[in-house]
Protein backbone atom coordinates (compact mmCIF):
# COMPACT_ATOMS: atom_id res chain seq x y z
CA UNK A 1 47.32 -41.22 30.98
CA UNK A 2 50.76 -40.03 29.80
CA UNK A 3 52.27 -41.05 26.36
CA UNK A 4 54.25 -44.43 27.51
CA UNK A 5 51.22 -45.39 28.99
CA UNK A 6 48.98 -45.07 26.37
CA UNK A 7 52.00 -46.56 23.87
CA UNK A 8 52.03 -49.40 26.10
CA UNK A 9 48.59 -50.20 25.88
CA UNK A 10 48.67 -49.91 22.21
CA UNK A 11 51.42 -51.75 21.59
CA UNK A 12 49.77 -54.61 23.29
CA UNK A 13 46.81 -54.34 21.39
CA UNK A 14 48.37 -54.61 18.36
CA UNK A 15 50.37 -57.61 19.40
CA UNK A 16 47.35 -59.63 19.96
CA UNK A 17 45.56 -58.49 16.89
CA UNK A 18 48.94 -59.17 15.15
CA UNK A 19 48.91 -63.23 16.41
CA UNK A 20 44.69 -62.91 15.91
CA UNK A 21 45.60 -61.91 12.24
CA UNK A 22 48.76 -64.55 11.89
CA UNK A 23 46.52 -67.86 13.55
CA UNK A 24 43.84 -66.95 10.15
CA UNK A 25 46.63 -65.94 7.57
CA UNK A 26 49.20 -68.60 7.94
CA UNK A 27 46.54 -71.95 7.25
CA UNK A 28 44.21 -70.00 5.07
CA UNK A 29 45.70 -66.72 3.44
CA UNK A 30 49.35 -68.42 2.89
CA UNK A 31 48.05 -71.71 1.38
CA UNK A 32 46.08 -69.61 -1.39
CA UNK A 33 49.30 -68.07 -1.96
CA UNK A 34 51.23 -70.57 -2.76
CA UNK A 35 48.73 -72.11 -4.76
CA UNK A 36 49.11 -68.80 -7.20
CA UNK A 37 52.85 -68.61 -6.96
CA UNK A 38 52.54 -72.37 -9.39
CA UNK A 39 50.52 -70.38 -11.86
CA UNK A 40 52.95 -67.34 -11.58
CA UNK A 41 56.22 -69.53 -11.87
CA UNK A 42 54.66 -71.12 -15.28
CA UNK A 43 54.72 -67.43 -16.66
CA UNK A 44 56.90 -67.38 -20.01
CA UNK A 45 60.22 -65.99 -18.35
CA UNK A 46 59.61 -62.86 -20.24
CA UNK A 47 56.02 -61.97 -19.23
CA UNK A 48 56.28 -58.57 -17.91
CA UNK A 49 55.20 -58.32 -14.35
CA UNK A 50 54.21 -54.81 -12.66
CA UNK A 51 56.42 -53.67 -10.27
CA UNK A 52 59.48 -56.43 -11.30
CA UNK A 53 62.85 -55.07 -10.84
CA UNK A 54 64.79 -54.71 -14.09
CA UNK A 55 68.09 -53.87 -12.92
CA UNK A 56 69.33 -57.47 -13.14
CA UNK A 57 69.46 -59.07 -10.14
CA UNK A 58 66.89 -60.50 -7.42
CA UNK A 59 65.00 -59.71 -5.03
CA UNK A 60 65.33 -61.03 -1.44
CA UNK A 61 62.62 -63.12 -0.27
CA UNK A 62 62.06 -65.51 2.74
CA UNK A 63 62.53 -69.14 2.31
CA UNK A 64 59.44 -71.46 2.12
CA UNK A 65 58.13 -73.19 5.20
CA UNK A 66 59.44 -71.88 9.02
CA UNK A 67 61.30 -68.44 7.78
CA UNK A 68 58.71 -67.68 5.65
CA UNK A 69 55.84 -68.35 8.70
CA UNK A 70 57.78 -66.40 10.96
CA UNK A 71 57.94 -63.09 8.64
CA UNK A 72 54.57 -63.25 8.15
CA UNK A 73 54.36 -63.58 11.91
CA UNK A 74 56.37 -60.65 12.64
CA UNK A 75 55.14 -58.32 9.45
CA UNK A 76 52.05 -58.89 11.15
CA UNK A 77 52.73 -58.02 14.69
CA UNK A 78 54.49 -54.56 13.34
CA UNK A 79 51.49 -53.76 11.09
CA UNK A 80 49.12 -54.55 14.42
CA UNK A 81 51.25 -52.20 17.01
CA UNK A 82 51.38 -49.18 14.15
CA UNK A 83 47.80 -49.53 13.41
CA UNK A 84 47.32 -49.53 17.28
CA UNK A 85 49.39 -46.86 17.69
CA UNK A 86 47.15 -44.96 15.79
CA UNK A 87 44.11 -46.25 16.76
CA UNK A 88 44.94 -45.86 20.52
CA UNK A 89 45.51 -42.35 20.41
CA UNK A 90 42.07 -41.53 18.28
CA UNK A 91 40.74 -43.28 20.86
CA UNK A 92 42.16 -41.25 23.77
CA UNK A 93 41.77 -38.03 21.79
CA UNK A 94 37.97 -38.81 21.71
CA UNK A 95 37.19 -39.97 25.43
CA UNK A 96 36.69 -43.73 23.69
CA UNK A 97 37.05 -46.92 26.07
CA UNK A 98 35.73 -49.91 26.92
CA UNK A 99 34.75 -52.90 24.71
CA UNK A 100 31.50 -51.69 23.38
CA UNK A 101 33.43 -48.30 21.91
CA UNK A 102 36.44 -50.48 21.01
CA UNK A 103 34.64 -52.76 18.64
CA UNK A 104 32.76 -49.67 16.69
CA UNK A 105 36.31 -47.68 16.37
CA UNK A 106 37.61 -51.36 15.54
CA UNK A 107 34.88 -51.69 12.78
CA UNK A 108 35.81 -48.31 11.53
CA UNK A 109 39.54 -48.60 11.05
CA UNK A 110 38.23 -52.04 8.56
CA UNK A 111 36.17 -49.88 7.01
CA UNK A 112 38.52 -47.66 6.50
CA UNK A 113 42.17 -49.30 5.99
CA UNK A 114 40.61 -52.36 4.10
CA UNK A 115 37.34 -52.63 3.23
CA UNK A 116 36.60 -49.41 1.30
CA UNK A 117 39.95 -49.07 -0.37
CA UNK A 118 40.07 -52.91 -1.06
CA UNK A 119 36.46 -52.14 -3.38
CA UNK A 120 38.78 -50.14 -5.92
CA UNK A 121 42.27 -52.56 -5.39
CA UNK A 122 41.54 -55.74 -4.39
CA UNK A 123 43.83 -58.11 -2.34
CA UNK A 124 46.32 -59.46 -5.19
CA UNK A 125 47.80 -62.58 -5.98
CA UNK A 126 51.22 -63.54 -7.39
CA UNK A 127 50.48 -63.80 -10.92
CA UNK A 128 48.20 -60.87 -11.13
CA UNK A 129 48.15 -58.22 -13.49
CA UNK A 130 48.53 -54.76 -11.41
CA UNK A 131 49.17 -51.09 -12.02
CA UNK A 132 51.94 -48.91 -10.83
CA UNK A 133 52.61 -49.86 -7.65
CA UNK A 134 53.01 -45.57 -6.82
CA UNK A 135 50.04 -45.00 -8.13
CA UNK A 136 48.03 -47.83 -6.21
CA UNK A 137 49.22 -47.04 -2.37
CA UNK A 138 48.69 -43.57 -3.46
CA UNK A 139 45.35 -43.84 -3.86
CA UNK A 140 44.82 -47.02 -0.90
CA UNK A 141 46.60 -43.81 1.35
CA UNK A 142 44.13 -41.50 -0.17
CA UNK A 143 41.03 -43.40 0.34
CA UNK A 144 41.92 -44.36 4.13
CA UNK A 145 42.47 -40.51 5.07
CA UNK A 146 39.36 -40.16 3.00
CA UNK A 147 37.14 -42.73 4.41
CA UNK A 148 38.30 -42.23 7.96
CA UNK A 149 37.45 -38.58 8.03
CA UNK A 150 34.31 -39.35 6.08
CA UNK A 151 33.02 -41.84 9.13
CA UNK A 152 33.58 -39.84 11.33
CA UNK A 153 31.75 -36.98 10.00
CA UNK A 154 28.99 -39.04 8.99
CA UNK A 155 28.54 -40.89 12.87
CA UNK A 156 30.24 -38.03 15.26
CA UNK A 157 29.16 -34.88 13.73
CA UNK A 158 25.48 -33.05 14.58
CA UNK A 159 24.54 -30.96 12.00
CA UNK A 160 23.30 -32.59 8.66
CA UNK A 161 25.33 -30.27 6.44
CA UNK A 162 28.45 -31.91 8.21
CA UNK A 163 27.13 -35.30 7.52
CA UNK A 164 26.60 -35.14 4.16
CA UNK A 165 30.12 -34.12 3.84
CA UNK A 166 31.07 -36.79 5.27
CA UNK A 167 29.36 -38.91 2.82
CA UNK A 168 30.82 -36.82 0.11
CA UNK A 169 34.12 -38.22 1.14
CA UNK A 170 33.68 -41.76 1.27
CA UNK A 171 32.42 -41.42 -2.48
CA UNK A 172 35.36 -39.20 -3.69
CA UNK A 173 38.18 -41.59 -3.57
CA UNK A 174 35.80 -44.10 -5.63
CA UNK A 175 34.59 -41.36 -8.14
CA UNK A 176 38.26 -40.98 -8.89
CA UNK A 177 38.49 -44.17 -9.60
CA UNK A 178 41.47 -46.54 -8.49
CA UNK A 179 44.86 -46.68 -11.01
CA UNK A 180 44.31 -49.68 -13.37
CA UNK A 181 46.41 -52.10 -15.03
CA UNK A 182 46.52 -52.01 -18.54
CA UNK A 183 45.11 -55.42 -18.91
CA UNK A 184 43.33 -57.58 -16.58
CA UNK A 185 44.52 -60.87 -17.98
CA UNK A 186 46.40 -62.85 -15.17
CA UNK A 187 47.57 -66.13 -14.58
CA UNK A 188 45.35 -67.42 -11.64
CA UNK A 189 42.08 -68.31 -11.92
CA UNK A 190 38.90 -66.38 -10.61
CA UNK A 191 37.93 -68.50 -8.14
CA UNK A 192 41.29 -68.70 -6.72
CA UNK A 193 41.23 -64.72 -6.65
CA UNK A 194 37.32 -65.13 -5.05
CA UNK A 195 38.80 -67.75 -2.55
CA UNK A 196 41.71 -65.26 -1.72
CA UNK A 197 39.32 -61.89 -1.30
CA UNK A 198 37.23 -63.83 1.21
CA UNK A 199 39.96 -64.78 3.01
CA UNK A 200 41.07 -61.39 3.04
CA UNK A 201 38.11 -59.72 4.10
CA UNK A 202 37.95 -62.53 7.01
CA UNK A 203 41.12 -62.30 8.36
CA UNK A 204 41.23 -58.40 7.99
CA UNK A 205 38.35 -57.60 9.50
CA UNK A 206 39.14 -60.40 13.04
CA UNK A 207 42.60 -58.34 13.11
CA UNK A 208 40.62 -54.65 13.39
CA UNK A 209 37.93 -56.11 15.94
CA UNK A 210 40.51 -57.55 18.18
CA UNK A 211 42.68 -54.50 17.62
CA UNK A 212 39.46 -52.34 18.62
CA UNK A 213 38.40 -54.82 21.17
CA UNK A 214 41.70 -54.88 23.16
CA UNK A 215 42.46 -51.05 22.59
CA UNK A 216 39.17 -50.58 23.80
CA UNK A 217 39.19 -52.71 26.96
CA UNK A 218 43.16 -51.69 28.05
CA UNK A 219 42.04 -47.72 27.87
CA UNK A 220 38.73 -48.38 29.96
CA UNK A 221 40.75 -50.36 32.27
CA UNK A 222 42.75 -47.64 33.05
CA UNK A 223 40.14 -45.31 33.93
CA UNK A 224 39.82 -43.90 37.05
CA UNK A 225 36.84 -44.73 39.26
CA UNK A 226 34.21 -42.15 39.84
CA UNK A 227 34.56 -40.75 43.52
CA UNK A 228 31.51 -40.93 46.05
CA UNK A 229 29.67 -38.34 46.49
């Protein structure tokens, strides 16, 4: 399979776990959204917000209802055919295919994109208190490398000494400990933030499986067939 091939393929993937992730967000994700955007928009007008701009003028941001749907639509699409850019050419690197395979390497990019990392920073909310926002996809960029070469050692690798490195690293981004905010006083209440990490987790973890699915099936189907003897 030559590189447009394999690009193709992937970029097809990630368009369908893209809409997968989109059909979840947009009735479930979006509506807890905007339920914490009230609480954020009856902030004093001086409550100091991480990452705010102080240079005096706004930020651009998508209007409410049909442009702000289709953003989300198409952030997600672009974030599905990166991922399965990626993902694809693991896969091909390894000799992975076929629906089976495409689920576990599926399983293991949540684990390692969302899941894992999202135990130190959780999914926020407008109206959340958060630390630097450097310092945070620092570390989310940190534990992903981390966790993803800590899988791997842990499931692929044959001798124990390997393994138990790769346990090593799944721990080490969490024995660091994620960048904090200095308080952990927000606006929105903890159930909305419970309602908001399950929703998360949900729609997260149907994006990677049809992302692994699909990358999975499209690089199987392009196998070759085994001669006769």
């Amino acid at each position: 399979m030559n590189f447009r091939e394999l690009a193709t393929r992937a970029l097809l993937a990630g368009l369908a776990a893209g809409l997968v992730f989109s059909a979840l967000t947009l009735p479930w994700g979006t509506h807890l959204i905007l339920k914490a955007e009230v609480y954020e928009e009856a902030l004093p007008a001086d409550h100091d917000h991480a990452g705010d701009d102080h240079h005096g003028h706004e930020e651009w941001a998508p209007q409410g209802g049909l442009e702000r749907n289709l953003y989300t639509v198409l952030s997600a699409v672009l974030m599905g055919m990166g991922y399965g850019l990626v993902l694809a050419g693991l896969m091909a690197l390894a000799g992975a295919g076929g629906l089976r395979q495409g689920l576990l390497w599926g399983l293991g990019g949540y684990l390692s994109a969302w899941l894992l990392p999202a135990l130190g920073l959780p999914p926020e909310l407008p109206g959340m208190q958060a630390a630097d926002l450097f310092a945070r996809q620092s570390w989310w960029l940190f534990t992903a490398i981390a966790s993803a070469g800590g899988l791997a050692l842990l499931f692929r690798a044959r001798a124990w000494g390997w393994r138990l490195a790769g346990a090593a690293l799944l721990l080490l981004p969490h024995l660091v400990g994620a960048p904090q905010p200095p308080v952990h006083a927000g606006a929105v209440p903890e159930d909305l933030v419970h309602r908001f990490w399950v929703a998360s987790a949900v729609t997260n973890l149907a994006f990677w499986l049809t992302l692994g699915a699909v990358t999975g099936h499209l690089l199987r189907q392009h196998t070759p067939a085994p001669r006769p003897a």
